[in-house]
N, C-alpha and C. Protein backbone atom coordinates (compact mmCIF):
# COMPACT_ATOMS: atom_id res chain seq x y z
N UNK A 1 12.17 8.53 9.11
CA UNK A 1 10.91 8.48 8.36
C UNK A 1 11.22 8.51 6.86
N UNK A 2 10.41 7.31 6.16
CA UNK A 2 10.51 7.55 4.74
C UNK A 2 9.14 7.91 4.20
N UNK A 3 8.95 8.03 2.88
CA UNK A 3 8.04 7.96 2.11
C UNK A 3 8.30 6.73 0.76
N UNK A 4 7.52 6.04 0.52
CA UNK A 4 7.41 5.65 -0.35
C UNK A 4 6.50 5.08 -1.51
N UNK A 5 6.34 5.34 -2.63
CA UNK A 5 5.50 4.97 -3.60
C UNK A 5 5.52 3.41 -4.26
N UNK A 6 4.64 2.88 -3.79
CA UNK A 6 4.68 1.70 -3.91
C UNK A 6 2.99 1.17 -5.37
N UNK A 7 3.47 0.83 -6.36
CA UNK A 7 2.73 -0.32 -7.31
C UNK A 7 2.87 -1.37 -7.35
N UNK A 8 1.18 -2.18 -6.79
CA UNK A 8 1.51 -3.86 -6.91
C UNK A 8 0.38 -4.34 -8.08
N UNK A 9 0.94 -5.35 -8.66
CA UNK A 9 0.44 -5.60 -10.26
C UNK A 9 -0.21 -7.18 -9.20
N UNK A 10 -0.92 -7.35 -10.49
CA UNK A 10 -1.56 -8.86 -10.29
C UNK A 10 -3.01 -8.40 -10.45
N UNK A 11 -3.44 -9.80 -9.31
CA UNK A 11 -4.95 -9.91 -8.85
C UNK A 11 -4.71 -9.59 -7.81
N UNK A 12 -5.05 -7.93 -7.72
CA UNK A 12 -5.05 -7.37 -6.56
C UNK A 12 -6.56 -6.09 -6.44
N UNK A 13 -7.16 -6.53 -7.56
CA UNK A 13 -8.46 -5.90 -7.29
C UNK A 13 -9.94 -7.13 -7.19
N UNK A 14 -10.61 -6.46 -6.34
CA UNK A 14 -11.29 -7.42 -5.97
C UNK A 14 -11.49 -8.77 -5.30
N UNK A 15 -9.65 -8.47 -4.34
CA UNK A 15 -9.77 -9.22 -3.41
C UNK A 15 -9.64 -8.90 -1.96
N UNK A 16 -10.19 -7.51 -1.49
CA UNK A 16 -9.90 -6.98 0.08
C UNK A 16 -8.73 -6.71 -0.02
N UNK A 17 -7.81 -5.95 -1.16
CA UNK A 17 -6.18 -5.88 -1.50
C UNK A 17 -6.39 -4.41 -0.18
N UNK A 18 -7.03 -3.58 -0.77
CA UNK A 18 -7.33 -2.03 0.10
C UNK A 18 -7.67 -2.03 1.46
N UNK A 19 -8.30 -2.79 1.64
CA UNK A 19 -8.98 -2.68 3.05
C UNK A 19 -7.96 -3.54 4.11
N UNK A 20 -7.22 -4.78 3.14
CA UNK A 20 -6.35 -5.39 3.92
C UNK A 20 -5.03 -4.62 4.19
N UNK A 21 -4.86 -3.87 2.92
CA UNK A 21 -3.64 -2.73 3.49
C UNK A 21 -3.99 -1.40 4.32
N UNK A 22 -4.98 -1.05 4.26
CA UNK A 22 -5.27 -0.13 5.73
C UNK A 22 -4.96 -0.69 6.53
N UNK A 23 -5.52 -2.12 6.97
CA UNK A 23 -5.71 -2.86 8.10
C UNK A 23 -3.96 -3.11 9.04
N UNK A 24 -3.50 -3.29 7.45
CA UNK A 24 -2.08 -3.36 8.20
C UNK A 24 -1.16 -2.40 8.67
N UNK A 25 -1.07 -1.06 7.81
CA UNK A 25 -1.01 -0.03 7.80
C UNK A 25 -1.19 0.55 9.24
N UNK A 26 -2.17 0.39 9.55
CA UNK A 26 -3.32 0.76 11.00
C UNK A 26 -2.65 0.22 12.04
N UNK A 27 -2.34 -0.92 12.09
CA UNK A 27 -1.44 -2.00 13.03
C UNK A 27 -0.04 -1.38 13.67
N UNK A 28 0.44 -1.03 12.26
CA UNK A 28 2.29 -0.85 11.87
C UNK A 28 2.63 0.53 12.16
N UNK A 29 0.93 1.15 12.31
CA UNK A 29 1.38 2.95 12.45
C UNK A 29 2.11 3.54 11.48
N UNK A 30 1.77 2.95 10.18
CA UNK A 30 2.28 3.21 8.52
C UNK A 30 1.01 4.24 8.13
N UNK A 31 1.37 5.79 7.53
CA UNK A 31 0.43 6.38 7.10
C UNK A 31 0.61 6.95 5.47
N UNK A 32 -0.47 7.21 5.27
CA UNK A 32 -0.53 7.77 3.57
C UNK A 32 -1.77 7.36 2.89
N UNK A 33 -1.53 6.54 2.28
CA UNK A 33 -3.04 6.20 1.38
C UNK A 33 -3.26 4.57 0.64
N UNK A 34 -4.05 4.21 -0.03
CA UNK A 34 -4.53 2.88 -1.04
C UNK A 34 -5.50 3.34 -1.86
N UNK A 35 -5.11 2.94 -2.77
CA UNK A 35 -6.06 3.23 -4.15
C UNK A 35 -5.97 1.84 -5.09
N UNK A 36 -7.38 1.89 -5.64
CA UNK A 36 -6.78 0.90 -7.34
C UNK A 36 -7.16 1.66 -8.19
N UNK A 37 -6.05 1.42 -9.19
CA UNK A 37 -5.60 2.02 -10.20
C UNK A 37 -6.20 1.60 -11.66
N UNK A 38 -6.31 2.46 -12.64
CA UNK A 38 -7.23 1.96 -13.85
C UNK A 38 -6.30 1.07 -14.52
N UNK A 39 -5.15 0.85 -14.21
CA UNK A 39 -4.36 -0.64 -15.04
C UNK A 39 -5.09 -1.85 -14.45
N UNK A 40 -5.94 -1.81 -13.73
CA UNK A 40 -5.85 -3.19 -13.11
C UNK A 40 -4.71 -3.17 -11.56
N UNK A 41 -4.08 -2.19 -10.69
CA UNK A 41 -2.99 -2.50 -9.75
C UNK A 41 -3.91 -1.66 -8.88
N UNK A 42 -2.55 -1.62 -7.84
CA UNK A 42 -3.06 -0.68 -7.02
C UNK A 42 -1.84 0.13 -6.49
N UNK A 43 -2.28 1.42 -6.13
CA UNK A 43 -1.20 2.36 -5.64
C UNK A 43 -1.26 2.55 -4.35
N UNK A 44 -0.16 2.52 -4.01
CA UNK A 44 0.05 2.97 -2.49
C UNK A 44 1.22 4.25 -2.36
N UNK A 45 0.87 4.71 -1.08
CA UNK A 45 1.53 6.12 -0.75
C UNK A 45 2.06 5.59 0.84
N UNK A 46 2.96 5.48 1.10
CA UNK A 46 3.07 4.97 2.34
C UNK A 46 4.51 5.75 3.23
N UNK A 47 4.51 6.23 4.71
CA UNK A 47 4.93 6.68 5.36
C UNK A 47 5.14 6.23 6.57
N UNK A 48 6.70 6.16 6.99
CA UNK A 48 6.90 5.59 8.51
C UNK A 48 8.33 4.90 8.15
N UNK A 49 8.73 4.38 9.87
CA UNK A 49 9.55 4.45 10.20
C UNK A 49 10.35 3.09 9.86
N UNK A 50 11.72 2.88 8.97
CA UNK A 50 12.43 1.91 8.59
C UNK A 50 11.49 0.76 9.00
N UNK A 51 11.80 0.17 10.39
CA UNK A 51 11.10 -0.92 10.98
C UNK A 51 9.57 -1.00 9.69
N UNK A 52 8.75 -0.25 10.15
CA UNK A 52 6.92 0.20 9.90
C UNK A 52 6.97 -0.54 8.50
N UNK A 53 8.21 0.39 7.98
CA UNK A 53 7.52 0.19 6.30
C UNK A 53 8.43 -1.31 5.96
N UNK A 54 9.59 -1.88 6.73
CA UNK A 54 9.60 -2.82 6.15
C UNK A 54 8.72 -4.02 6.54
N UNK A 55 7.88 -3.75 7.43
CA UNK A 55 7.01 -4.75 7.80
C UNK A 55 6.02 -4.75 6.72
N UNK A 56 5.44 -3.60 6.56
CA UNK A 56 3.81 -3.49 5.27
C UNK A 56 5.00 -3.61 4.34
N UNK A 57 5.52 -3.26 3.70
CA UNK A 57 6.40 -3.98 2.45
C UNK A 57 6.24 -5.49 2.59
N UNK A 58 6.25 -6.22 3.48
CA UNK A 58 6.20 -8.27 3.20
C UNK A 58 4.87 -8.15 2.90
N UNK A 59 3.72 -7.46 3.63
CA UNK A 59 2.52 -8.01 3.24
C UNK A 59 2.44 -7.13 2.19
N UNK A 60 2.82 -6.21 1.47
CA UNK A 60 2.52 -5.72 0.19
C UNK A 60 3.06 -6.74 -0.77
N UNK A 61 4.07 -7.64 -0.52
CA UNK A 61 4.53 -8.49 -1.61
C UNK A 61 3.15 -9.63 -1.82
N UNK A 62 2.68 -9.73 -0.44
CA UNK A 62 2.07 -11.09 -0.59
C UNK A 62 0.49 -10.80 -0.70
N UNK A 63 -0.28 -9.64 0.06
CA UNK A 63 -1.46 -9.39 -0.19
C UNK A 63 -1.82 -10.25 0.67
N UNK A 64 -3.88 -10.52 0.43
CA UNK A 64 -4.56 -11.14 1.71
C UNK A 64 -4.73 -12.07 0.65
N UNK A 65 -5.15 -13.18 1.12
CA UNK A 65 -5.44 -14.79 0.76
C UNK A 65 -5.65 -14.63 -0.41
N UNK A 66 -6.69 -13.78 -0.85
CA UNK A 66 -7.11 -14.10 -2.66
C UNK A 66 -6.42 -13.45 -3.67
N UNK A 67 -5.12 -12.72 -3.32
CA UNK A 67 -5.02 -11.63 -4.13
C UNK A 67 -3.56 -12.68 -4.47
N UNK A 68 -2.91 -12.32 -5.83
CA UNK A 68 -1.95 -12.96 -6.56
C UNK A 68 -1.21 -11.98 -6.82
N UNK A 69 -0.22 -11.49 -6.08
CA UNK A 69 0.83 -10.36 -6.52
C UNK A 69 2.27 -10.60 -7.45
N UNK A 70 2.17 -9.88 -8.76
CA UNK A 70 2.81 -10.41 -9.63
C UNK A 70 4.12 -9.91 -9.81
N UNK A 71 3.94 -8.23 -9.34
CA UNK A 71 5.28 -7.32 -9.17
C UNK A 71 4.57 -6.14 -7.87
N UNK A 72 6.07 -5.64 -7.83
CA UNK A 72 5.82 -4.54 -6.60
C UNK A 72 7.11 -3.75 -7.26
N UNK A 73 6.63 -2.41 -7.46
CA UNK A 73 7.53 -1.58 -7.49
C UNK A 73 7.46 -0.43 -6.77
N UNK A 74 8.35 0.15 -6.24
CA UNK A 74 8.90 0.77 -4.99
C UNK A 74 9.96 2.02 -5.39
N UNK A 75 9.26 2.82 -5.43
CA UNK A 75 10.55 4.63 -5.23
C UNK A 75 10.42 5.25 -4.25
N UNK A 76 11.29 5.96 -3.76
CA UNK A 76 11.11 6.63 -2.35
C UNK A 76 10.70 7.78 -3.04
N UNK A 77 10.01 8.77 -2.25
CA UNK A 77 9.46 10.01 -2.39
C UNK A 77 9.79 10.67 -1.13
N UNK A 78 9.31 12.22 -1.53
CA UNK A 78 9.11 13.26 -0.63
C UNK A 78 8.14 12.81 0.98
N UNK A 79 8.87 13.36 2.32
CA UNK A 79 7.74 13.40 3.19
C UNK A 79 6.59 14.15 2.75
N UNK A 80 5.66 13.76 3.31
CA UNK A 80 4.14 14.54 3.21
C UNK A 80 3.49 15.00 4.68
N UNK A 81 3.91 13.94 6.07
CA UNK A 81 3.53 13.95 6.97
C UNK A 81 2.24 13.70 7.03
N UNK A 82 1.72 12.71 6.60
CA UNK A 82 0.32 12.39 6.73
C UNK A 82 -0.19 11.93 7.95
N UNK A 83 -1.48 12.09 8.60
CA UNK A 83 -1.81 11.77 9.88
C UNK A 83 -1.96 10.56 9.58
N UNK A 84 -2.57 10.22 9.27
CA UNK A 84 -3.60 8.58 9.21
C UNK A 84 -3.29 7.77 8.01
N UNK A 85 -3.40 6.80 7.69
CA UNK A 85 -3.80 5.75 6.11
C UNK A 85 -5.52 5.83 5.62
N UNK A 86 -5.87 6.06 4.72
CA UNK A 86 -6.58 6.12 4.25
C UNK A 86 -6.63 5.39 3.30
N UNK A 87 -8.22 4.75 2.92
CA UNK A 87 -8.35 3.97 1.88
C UNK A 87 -9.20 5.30 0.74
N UNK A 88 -8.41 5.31 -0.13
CA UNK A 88 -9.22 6.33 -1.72
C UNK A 88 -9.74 5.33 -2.09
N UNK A 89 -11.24 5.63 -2.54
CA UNK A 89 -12.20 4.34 -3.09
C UNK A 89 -12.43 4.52 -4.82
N UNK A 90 -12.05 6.16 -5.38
CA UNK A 90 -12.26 6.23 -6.75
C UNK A 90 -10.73 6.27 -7.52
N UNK A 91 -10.73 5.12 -8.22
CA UNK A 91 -9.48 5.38 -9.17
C UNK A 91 -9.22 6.53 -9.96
N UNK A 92 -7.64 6.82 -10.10
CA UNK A 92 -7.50 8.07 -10.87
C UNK A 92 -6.34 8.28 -12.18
């Protein structure tokens, strides 16, 4: 199990960027969180197993149809053991 902190830059607000990464998240049995962020990005908190996270890592590069991902940056962090993925709806 890893953790990792993941920022993706672009046009990634206001195109189902959040709801499409729960969605996948949900799939992959990847847990932690989605947020957008007051730069314009969005943050992710993400948890699971080598396989899990390198799968939501491809669709974090690429996003859902409308979204234009320009960078992704990626640090590993601390476990948290989170149950579920959650979408955070207020930026912080």
């Amino acid at each position: 199990m890893k953790n990792l902190h993941i920022h993706i830059s672009g046009k990634v607000q206001g195109v189902f960027f959040r709801a499409s990464t729960k969605a996948t998240a949900d799939f992959l049995g990847v847990r932690g969180w989605v947020k957008n962020v007051p730069d314009g990005g969005v943050a992710i908190e993400a948890e699971g197993d080598e396989f899990a996270l390198g799968e939501f890592l491809s669709f974090c590069k690429r996003g859902p149809d409308d979204a234009v991902v320009e960078k992704v940056t990626i640090d590993e962090g601390q476990l948290k053991n989170y149950r579920n993925f959650e979408l955070l709806k207020k930026p912080s």
